[in-house]
PDB file of N, CA and C in Angstrom:
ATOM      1  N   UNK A   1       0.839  -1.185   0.000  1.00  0.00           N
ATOM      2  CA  UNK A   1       0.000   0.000   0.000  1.00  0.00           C
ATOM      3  C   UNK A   1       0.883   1.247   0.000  1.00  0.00           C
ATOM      4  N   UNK A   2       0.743   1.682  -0.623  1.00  0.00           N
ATOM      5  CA  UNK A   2       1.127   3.686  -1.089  1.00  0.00           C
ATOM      6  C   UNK A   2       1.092   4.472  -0.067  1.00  0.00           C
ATOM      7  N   UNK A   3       1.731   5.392   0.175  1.00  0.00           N
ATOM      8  CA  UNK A   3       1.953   6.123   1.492  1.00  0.00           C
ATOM      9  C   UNK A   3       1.622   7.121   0.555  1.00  0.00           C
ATOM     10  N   UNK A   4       0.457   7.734   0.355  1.00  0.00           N
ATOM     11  CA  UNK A   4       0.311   9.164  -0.330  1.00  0.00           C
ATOM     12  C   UNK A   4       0.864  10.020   0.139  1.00  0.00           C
ATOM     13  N   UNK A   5       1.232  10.651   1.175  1.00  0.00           N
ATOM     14  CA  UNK A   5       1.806  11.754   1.629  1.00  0.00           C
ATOM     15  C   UNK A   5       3.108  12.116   1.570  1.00  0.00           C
ATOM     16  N   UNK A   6       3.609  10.561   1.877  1.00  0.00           N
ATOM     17  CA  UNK A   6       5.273  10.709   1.653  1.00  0.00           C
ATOM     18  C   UNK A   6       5.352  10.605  -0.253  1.00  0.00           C
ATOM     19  N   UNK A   7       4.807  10.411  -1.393  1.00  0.00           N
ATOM     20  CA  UNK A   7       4.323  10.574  -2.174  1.00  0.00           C
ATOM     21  C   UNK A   7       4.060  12.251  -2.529  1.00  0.00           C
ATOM     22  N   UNK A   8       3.594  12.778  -2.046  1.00  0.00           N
ATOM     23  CA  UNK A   8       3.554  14.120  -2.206  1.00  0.00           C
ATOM     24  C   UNK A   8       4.515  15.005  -1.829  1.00  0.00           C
ATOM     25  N   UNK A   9       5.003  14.855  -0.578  1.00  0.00           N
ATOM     26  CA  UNK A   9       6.107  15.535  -0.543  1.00  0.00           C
ATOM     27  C   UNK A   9       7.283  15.454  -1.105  1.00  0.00           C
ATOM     28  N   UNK A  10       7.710  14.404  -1.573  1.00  0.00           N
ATOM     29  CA  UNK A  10       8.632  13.415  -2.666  1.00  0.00           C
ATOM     30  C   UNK A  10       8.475  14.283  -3.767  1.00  0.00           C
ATOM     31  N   UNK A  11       7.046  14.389  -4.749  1.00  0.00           N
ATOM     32  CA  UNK A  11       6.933  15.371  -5.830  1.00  0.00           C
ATOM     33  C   UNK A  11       6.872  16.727  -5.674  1.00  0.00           C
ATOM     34  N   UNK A  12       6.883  16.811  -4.151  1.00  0.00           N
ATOM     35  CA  UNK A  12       7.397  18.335  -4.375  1.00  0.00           C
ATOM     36  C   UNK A  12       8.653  19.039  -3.820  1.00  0.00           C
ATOM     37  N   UNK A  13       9.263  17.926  -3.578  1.00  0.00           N
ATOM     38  CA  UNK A  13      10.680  18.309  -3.128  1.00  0.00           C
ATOM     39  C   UNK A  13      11.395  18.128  -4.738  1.00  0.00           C
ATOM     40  N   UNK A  14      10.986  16.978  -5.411  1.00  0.00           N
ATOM     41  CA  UNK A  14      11.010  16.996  -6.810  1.00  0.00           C
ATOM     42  C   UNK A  14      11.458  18.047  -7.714  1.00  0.00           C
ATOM     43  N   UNK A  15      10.292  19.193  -7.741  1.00  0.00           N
ATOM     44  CA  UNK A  15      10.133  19.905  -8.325  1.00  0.00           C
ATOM     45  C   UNK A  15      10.410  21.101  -7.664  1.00  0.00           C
ATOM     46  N   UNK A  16      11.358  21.254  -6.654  1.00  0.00           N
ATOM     47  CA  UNK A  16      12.282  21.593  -6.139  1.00  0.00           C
ATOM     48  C   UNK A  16      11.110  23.014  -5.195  1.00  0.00           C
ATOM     49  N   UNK A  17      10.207  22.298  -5.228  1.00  0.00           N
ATOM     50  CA  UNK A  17       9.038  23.653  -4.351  1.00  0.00           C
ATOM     51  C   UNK A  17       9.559  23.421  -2.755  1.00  0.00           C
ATOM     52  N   UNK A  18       8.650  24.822  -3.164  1.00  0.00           N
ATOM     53  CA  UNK A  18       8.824  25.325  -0.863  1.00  0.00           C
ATOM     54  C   UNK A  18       7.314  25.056  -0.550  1.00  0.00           C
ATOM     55  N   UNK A  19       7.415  24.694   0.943  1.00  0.00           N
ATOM     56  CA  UNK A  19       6.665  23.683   1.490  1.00  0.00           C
ATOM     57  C   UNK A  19       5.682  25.994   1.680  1.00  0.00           C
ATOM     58  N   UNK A  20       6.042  26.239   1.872  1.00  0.00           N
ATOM     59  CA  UNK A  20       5.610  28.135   1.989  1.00  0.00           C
ATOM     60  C   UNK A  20       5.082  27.958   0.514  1.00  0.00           C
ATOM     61  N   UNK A  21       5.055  27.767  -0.833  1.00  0.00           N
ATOM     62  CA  UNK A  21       4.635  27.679  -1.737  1.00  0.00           C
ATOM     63  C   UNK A  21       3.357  26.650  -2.074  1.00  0.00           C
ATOM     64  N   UNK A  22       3.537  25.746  -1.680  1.00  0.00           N
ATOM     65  CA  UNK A  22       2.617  24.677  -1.664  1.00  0.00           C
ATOM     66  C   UNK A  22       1.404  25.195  -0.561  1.00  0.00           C
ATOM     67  N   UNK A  23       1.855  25.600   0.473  1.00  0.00           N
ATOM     68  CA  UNK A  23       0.947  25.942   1.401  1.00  0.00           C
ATOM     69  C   UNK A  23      -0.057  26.855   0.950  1.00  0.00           C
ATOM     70  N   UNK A  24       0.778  27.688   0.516  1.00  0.00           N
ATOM     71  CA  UNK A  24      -0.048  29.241  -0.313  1.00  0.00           C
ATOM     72  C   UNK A  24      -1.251  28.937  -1.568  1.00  0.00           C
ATOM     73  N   UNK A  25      -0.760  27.794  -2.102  1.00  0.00           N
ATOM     74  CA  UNK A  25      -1.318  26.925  -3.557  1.00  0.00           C
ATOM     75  C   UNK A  25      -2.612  26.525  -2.613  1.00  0.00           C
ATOM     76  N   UNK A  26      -2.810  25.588  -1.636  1.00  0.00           N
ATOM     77  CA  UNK A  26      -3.503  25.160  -1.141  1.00  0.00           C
ATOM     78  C   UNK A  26      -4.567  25.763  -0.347  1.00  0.00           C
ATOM     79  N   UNK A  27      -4.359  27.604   0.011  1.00  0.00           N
ATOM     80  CA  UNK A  27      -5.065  27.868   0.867  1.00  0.00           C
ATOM     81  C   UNK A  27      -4.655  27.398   2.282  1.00  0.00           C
ATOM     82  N   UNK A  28      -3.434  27.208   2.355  1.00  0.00           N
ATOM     83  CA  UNK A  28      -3.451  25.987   3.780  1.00  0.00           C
ATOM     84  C   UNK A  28      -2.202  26.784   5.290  1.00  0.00           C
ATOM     85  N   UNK A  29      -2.328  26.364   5.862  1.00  0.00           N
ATOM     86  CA  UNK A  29      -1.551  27.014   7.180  1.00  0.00           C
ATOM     87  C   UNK A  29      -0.322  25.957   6.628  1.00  0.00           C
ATOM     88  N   UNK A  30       1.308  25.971   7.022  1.00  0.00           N
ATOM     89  CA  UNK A  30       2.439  25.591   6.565  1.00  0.00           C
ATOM     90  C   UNK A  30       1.913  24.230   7.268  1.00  0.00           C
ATOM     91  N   UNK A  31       1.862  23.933   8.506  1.00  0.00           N
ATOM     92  CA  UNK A  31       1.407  23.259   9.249  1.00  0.00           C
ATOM     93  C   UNK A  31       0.407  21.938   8.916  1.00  0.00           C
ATOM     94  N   UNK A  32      -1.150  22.473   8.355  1.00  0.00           N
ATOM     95  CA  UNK A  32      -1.283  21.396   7.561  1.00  0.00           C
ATOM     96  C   UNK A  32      -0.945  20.582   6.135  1.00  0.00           C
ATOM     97  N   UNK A  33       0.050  21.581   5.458  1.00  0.00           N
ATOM     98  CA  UNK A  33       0.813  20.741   4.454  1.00  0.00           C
ATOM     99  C   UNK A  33       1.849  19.668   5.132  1.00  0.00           C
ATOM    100  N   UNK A  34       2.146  19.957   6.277  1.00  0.00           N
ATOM    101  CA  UNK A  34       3.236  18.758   7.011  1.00  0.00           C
ATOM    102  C   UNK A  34       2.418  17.787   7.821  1.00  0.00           C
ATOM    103  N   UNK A  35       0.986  17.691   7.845  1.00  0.00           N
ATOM    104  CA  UNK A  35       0.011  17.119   8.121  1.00  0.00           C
ATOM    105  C   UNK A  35      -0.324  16.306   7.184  1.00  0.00           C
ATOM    106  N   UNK A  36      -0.666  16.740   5.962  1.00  0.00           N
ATOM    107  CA  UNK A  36      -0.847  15.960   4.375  1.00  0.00           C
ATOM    108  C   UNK A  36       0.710  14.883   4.286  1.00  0.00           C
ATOM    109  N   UNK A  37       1.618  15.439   4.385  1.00  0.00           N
ATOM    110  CA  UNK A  37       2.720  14.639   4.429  1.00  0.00           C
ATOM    111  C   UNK A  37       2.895  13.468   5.093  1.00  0.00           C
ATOM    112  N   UNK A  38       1.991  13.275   6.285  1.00  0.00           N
ATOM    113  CA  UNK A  38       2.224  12.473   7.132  1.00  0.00           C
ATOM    114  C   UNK A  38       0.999  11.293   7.610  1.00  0.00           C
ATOM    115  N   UNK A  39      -0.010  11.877   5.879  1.00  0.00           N
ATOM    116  CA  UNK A  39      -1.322  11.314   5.683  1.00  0.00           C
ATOM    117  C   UNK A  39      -0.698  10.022   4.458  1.00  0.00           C
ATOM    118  N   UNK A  40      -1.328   8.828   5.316  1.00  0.00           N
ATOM    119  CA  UNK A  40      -1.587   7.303   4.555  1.00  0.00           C
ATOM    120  C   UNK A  40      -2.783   7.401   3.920  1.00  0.00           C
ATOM    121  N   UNK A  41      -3.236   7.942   3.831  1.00  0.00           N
ATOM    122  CA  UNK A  41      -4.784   8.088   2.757  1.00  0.00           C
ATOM    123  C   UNK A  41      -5.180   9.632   2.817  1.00  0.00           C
ATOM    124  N   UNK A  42      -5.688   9.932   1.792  1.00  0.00           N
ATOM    125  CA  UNK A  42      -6.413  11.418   1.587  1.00  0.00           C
ATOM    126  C   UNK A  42      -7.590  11.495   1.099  1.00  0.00           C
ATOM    127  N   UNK A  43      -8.715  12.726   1.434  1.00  0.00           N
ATOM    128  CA  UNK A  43      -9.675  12.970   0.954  1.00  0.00           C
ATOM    129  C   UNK A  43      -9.648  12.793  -1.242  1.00  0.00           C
ATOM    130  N   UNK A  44     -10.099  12.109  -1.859  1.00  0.00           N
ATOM    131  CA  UNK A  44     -10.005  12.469  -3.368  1.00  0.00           C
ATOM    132  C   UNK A  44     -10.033  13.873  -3.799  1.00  0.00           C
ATOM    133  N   UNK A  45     -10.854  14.890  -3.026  1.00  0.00           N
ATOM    134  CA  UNK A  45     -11.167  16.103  -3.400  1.00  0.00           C
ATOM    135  C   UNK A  45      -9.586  16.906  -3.246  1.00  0.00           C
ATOM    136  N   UNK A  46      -9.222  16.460  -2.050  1.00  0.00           N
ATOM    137  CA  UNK A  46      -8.054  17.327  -1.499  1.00  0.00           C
ATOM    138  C   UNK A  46      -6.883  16.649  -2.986  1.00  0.00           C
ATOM    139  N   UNK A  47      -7.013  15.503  -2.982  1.00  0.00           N
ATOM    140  CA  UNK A  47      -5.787  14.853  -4.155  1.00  0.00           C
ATOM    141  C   UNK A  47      -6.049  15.524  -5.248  1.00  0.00           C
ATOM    142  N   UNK A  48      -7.244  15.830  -6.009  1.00  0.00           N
ATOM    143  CA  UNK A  48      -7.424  16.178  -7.245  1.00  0.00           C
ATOM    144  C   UNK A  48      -6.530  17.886  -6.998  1.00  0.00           C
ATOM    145  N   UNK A  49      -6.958  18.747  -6.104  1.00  0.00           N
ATOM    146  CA  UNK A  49      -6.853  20.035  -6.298  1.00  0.00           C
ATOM    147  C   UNK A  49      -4.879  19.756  -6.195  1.00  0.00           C
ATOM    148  N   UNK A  50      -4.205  18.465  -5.248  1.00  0.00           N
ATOM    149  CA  UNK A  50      -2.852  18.904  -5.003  1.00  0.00           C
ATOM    150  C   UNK A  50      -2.211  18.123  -6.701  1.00  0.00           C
ATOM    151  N   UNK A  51      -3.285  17.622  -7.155  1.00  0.00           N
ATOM    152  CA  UNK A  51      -2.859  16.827  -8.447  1.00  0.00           C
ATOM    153  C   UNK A  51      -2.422  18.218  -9.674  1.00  0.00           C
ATOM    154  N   UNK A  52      -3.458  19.034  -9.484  1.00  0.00           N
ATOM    155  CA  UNK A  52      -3.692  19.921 -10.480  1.00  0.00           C
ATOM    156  C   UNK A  52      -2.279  20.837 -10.299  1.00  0.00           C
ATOM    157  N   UNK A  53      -2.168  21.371  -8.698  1.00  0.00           N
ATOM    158  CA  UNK A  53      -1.357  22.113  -8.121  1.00  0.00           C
ATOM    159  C   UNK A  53       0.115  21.315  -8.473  1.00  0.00           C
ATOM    160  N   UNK A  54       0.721  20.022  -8.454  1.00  0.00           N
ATOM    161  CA  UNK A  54       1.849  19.691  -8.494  1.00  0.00           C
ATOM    162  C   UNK A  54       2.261  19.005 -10.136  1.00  0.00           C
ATOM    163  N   UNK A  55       1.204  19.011 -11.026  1.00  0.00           N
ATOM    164  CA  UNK A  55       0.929  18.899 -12.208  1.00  0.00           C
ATOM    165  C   UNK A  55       1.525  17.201 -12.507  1.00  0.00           C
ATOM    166  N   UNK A  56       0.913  16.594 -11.298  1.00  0.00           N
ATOM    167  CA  UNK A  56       1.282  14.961 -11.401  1.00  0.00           C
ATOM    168  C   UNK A  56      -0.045  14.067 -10.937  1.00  0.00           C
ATOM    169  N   UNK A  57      -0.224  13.187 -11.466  1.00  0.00           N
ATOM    170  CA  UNK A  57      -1.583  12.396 -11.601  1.00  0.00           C
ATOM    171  C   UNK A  57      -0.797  11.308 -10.444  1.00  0.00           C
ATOM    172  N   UNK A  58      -1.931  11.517  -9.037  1.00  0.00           N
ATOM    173  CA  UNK A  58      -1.086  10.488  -7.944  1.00  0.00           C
ATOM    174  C   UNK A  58      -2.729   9.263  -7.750  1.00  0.00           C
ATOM    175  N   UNK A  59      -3.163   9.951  -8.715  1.00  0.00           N
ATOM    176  CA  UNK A  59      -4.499   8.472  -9.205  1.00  0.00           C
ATOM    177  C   UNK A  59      -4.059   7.217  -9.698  1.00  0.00           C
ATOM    178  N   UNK A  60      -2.651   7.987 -10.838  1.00  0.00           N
ATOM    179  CA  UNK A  60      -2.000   6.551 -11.465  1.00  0.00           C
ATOM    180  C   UNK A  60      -1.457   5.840 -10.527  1.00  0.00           C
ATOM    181  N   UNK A  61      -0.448   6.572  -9.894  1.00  0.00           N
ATOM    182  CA  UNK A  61       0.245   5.931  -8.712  1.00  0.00           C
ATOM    183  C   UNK A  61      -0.511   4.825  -7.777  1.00  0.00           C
ATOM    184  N   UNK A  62      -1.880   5.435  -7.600  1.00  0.00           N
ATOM    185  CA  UNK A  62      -2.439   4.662  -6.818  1.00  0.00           C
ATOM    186  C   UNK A  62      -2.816   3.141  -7.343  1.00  0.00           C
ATOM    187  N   UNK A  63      -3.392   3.226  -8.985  1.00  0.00           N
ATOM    188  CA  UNK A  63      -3.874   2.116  -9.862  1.00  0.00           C
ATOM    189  C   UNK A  63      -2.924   1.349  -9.896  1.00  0.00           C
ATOM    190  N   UNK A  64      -1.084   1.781 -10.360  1.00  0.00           N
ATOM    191  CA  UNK A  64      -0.527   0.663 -10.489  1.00  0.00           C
ATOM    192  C   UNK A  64       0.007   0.079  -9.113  1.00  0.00           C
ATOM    193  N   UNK A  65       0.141   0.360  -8.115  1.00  0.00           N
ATOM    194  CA  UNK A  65      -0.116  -0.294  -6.506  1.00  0.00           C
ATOM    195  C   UNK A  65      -1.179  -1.439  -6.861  1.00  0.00           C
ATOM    196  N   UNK A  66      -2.271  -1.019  -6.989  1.00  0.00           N
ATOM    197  CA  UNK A  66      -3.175  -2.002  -6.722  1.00  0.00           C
ATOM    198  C   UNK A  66      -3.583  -2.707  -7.537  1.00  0.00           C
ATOM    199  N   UNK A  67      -2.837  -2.853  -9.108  1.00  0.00           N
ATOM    200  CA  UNK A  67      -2.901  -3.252  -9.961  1.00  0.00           C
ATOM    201  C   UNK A  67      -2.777  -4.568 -10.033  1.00  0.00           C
ATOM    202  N   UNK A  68      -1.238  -4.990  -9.433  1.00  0.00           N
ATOM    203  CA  UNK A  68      -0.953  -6.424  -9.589  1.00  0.00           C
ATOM    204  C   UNK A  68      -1.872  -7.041  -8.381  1.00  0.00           C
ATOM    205  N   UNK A  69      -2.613  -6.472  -7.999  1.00  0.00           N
ATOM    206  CA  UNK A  69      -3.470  -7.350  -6.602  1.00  0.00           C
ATOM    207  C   UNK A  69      -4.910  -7.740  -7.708  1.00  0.00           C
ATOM    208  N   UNK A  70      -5.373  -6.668  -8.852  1.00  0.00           N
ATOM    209  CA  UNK A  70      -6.238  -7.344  -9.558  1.00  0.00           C
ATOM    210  C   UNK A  70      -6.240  -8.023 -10.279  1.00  0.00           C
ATOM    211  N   UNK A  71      -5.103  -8.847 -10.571  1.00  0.00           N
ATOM    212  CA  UNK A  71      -5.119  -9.797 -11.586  1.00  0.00           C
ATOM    213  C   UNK A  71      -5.133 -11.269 -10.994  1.00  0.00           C
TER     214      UNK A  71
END
């Protein structure tokens, strides 16, 4: 199973962003972006808007995880 959060912060250390940037993107206090970081599952709503914001699809990520379990 996928650790979304460590997943997110991964793509945005990536893309070499500030956690002050991401926060600002989100509407969010610095605080709960290091909260999201430390989230094993997320709301879909909250993923789509950080999907759009980090310009990476973490839907795929999730499909091929659970991919080889559907066959």
């Amino acid at each position: 199973m996928i650790h979304i959060g460590s997943l997110i912060e991964q793509e945005l250390r990536r893309q070499d962003r500030s956690v002050t940037w991401f926060a600002s993107e989100l509407h969010f206090d610095r605080t709960n972006v290091y909260k999201v970081f430390k989230k094993k599952c997320i709301d879909t709503l909250l993923l789509e808007n950080i999907c759009v914001i980090l310009r990476h699809n973490f839907f795929l990520d999730y499909a091929e995880d659970i991919g080889p379990l559907l066959r």
